[in-house]
Protein backbone atom coordinates (compact mmCIF):
# COMPACT_ATOMS: atom_id res chain seq x y z
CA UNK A 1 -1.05 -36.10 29.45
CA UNK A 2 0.23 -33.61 27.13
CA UNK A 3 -1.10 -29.66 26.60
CA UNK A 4 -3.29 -30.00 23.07
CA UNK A 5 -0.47 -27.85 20.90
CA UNK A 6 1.97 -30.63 21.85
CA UNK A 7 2.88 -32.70 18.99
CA UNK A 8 2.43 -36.04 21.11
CA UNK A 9 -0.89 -35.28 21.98
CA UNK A 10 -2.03 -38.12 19.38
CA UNK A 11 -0.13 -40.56 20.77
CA UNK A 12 -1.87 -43.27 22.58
CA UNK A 13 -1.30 -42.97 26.25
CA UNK A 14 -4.23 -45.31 27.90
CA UNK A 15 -2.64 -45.91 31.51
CA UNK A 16 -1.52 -49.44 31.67
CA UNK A 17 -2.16 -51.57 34.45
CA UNK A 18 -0.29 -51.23 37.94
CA UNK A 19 3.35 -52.37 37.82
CA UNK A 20 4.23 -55.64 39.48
CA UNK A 21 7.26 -55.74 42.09
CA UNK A 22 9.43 -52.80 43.13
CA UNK A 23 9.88 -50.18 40.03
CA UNK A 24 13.64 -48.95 40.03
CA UNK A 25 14.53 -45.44 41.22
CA UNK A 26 15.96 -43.30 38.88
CA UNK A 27 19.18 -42.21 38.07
CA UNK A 28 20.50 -38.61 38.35
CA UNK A 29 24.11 -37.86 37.47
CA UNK A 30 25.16 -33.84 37.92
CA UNK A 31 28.42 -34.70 35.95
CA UNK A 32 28.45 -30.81 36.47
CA UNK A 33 29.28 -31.45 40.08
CA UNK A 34 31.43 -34.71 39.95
CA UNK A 35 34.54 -35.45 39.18
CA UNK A 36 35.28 -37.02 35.79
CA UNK A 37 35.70 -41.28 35.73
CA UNK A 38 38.54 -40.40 33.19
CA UNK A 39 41.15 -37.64 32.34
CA UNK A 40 43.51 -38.57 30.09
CA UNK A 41 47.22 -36.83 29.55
CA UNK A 42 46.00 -34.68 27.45
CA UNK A 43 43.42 -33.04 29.66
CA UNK A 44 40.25 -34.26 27.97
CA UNK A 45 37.66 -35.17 30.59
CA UNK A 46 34.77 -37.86 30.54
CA UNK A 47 31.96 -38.81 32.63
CA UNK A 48 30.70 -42.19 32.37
CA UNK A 49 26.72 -43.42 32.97
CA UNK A 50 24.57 -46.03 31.97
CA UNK A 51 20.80 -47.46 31.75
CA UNK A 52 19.54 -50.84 31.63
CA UNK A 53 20.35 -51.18 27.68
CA UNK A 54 23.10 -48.32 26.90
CA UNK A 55 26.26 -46.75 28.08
CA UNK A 56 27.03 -42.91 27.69
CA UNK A 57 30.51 -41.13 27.98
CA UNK A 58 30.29 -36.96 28.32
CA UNK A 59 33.86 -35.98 27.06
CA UNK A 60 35.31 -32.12 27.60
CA UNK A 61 37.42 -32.87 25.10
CA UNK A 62 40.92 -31.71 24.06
CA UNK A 63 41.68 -30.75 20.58
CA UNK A 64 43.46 -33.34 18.63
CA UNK A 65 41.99 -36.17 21.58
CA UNK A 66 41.35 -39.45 19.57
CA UNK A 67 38.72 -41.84 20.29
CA UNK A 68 39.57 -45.40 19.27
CA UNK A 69 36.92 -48.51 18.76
CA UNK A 70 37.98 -52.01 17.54
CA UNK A 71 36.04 -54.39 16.79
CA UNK A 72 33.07 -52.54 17.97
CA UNK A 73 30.13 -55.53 17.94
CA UNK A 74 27.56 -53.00 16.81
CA UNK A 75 26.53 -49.56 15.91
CA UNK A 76 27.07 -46.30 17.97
CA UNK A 77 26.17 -43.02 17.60
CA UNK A 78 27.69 -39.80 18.65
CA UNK A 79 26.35 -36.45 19.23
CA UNK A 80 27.40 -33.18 19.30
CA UNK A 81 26.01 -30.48 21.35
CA UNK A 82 27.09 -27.42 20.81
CA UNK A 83 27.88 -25.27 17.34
CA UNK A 84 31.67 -25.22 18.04
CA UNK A 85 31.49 -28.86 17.86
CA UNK A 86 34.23 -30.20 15.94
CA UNK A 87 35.24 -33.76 14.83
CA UNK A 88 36.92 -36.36 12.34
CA UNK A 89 35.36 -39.79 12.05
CA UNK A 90 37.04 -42.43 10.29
CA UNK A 91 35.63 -46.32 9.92
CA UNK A 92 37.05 -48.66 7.07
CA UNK A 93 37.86 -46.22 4.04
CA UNK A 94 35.37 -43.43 5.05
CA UNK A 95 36.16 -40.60 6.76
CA UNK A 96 33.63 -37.48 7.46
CA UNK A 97 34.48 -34.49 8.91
CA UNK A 98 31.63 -33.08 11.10
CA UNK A 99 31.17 -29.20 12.61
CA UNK A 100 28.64 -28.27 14.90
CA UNK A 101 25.29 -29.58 15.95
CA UNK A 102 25.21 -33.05 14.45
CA UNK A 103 24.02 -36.62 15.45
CA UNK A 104 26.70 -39.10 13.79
CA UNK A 105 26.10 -42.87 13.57
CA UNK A 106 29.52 -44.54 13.59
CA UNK A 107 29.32 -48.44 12.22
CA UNK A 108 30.42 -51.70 13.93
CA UNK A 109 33.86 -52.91 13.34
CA UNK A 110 37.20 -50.23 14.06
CA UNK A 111 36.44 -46.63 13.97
CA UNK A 112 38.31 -43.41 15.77
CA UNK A 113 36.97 -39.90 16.57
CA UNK A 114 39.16 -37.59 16.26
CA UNK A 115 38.19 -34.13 18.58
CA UNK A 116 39.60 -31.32 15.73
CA UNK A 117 38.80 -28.58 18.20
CA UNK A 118 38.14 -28.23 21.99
CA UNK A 119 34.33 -28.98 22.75
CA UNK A 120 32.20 -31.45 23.94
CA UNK A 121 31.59 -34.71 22.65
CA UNK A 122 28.59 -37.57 23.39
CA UNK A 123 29.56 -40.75 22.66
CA UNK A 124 26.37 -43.61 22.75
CA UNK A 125 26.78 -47.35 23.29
CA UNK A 126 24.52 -50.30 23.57
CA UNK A 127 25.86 -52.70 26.99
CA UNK A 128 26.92 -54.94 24.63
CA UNK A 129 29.83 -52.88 25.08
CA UNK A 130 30.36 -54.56 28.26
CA UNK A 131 34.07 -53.05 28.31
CA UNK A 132 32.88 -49.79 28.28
CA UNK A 133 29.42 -50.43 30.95
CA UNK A 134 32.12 -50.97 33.35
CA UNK A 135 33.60 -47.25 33.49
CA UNK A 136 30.29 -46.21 34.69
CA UNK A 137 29.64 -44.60 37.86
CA UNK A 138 26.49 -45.98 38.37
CA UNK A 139 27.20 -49.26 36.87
CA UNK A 140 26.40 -50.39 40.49
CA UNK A 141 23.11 -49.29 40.30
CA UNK A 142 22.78 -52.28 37.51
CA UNK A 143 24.42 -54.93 39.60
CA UNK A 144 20.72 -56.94 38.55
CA UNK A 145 19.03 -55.76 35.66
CA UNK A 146 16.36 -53.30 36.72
CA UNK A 147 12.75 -54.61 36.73
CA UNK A 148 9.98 -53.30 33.76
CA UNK A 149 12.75 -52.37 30.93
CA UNK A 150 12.14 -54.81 28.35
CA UNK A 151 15.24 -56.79 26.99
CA UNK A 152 17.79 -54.71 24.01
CA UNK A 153 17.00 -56.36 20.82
CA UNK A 154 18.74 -54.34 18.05
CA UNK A 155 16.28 -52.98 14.99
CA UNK A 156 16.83 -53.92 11.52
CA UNK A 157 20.11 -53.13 9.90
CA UNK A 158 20.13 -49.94 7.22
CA UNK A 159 19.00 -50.95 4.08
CA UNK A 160 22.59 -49.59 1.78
CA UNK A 161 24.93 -51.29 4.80
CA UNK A 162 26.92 -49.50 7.73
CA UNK A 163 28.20 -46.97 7.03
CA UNK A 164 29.31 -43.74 9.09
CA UNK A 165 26.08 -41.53 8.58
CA UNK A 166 26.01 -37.78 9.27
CA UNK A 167 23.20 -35.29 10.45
CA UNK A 168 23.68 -31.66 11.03
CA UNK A 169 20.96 -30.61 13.13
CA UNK A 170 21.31 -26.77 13.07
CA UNK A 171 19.49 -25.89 9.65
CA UNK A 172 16.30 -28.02 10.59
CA UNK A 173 13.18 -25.60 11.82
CA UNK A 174 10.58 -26.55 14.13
CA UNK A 175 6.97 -28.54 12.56
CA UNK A 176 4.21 -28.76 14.20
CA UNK A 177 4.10 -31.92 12.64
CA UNK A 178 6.74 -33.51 14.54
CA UNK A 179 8.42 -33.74 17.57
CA UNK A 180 12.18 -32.21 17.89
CA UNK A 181 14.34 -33.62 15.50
CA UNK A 182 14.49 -37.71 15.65
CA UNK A 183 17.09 -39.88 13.92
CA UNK A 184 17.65 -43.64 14.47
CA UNK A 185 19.79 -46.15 13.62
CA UNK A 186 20.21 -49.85 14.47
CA UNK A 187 20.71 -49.24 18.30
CA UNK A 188 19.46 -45.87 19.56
CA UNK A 189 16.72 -43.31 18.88
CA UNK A 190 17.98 -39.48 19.53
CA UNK A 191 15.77 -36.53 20.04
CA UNK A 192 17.51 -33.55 19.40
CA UNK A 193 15.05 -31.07 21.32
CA UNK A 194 14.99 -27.93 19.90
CA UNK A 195 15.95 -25.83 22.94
CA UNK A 196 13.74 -23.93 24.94
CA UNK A 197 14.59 -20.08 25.81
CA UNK A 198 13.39 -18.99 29.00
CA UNK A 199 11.25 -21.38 31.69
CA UNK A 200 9.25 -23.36 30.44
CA UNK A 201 5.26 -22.28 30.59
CA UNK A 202 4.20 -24.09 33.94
CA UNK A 203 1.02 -24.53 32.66
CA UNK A 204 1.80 -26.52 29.93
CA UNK A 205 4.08 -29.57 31.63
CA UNK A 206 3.60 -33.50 30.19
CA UNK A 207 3.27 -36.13 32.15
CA UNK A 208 3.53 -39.01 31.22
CA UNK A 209 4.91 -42.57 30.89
CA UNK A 210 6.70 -45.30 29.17
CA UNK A 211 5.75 -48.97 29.84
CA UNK A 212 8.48 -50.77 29.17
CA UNK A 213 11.70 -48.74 28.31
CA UNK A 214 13.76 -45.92 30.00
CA UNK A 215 14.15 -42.67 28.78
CA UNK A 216 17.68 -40.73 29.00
CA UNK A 217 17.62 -37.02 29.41
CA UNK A 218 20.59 -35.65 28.83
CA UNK A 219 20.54 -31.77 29.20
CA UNK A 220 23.33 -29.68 27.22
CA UNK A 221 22.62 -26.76 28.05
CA UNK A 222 20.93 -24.00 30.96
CA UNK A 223 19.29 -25.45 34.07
CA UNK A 224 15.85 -28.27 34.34
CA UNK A 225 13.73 -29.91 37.15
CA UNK A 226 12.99 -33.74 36.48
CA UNK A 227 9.90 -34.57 38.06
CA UNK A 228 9.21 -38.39 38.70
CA UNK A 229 6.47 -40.09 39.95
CA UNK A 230 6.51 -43.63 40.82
CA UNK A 231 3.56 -45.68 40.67
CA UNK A 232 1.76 -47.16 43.82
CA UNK A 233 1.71 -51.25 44.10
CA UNK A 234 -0.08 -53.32 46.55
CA UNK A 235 3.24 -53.14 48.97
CA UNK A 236 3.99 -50.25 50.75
CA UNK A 237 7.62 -51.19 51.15
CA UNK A 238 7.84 -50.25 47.55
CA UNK A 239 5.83 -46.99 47.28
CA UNK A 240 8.55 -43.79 46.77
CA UNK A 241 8.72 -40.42 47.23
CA UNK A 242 7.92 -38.41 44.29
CA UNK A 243 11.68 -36.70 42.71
CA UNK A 244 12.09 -33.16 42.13
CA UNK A 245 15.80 -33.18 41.00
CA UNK A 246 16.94 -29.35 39.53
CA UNK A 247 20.21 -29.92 37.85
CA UNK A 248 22.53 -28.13 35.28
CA UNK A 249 24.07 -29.00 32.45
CA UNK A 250 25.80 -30.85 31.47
CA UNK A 251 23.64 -33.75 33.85
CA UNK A 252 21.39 -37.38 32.72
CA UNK A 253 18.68 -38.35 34.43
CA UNK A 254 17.64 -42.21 33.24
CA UNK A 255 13.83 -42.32 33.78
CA UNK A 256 12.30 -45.86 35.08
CA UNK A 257 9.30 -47.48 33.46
CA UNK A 258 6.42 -47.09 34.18
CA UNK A 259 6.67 -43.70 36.76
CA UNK A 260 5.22 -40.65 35.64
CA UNK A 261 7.90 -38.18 34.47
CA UNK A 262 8.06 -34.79 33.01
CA UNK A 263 10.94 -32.09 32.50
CA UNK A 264 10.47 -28.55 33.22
CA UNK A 265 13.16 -25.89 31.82
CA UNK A 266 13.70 -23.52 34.99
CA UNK A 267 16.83 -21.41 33.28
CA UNK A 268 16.51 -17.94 32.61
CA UNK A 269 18.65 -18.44 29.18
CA UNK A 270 19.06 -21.41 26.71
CA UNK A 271 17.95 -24.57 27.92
CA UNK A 272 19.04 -28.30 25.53
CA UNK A 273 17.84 -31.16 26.01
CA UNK A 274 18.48 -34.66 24.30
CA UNK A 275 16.33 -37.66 24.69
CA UNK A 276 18.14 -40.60 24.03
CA UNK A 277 16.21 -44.43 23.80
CA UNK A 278 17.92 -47.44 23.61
CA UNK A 279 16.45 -49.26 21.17
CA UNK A 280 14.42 -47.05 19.12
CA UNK A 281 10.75 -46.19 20.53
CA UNK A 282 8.27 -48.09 17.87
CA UNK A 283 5.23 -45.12 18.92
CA UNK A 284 7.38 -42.11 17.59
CA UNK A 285 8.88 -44.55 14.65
CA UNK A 286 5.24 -45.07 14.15
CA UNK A 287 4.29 -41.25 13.45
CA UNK A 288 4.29 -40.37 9.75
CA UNK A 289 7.58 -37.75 9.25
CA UNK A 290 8.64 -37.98 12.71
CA UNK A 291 12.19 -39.46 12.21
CA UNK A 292 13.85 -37.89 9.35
CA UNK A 293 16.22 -40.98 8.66
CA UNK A 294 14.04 -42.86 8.67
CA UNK A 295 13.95 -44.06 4.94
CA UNK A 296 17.44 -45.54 5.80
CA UNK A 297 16.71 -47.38 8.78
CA UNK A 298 13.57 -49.94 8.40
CA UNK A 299 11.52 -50.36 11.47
CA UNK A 300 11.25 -54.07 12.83
């Protein structure tokens, strides 16, 4: 259900039928009010989460703090928040320096990130990372895989090889064409939302759902409600209250299939968001323009 001057009002959202066995709760991490899974001697500071399919670490980073990956079994991406973000990535012979908002994909195989600057730095993994799923500090919460979320099967590989691949995110303007500002790779679809100043218009909320995939929020920046709705089966012992969870930033929420979910921007400044889907959703792949890689990376 989406207000008619959202972009994904076209998409096809016929209700699908009523989910069979318990649906999983969500899961909510304030890393604004926890205490990091890792500080290193330096001082740098990460938070660790996962879903079903994907692993993310939230690093405060230190400048000069290097990030090392060897023999990393497949591609991972990382993003940068905020415009004093600052970083060196070197795999094989390349290496790319990369300042402020950017989505990076780094490719499989031995890679480092170097933090050239103090700020904040998003690193994504698929759980085939299973060294890394491990740190997480809900990683109990996927003890047994978690009902509905269909099995990670990795999208086709870029047609001119791995590489590390760069986007700057700043310079791109709003469509009313598209949705935010999409890029995909092998492993992961990011939505770099174009941020939203103010509340958001109460009037003009979307609800919706996702059959058979999560969806990772991760908010950046200001303050958000996550509303989530969890479908009724033919047990009561599985029926749960509807979630109202206000957070700050920086925070994930990992939204279940198939409950009902929307996002409401309650800050009085900036408010950043970044969707994050693990793999790639096919129905915004599907939407001419939408992902603006996507002439490098072929869709299954």
């Amino acid at each position: 259900m989406y207000d008619k001057s959202d972009a994904r009002a076209g998409l096809a959202t016929a209700p699908g039928p009523a989910p069979q066995g318990r649906v999983a709760a969500p899961e909510l991490l304030d890393f604004d009010k926890q205490e990091p899974q890792e500080t290193t001697a330096a001082g740098s500071r990460t938070w660790w989460g996962r879903g079903q399919n994907f692993v993310l670490a939230y690093t405060s980073a230190r400048s000069g703090e290097v990030f090392t990956r060897e023999a990393q079994p497949d591609e991972y991406v990382v993003v940068l928040p905020h415009d004093d973000s600052s970083v060196e990535v070197v795999a094989g012979d390349q290496k790319e320096t990369v300042t402020g908002r950017a989505v990076v994909v780094v490719p499989p195989g031995d890679s480092t990130v170097t933090a050239t600057a103090g700020c904040d730095v998003v690193r994504l993994f698929t759980t085939r990372s299973a060294d890394l799923a491990e740190r997480a500090g809900n990683a109990a919460s996927y003890a047994e895989d978690h009902p509905h979320v269909a099995p990670f099967a990795a999208w086709p590989d870029p047609v001119e090889g791995f590489r590390v691949r760069v986007y700057p995110v700043a310079h791109l303007e709003r469509s009313p064409d598209r949705f935010g500002r999409i890029f995909r790779c092998s492993t992961f679809m990011v939505n770099f939302l174009f941020p939203h100043e103010g509340p958001r218009d109460t009037t003009k909320l979307s609800p919706h759902h996702h059959d058979d995939f999560e969806q990772c929020s991760l908010a950046v920046r200001g303050e958000f409600v996550h509303h989530i709705r969890t479908p009724w089966t033919t047990r009561l012992d599985d029926w749960r209250e509807d979630v109202h969870h206000a957070c700050g930033s920086p925070s994930v929420a990992v939204i279940p299939p198939p409950t009902v979910h929307t996002t409401q921007a309650t800050g009085q400044g900036t408010n950043q968001l970044i969707d994050i889907f693990c793999p790639p959703r096919a129905d915004f792949s599907a939407k001419p323009g939408w992902v603006l890689n996507a002439g490098e990376y072929p869709a299954p």
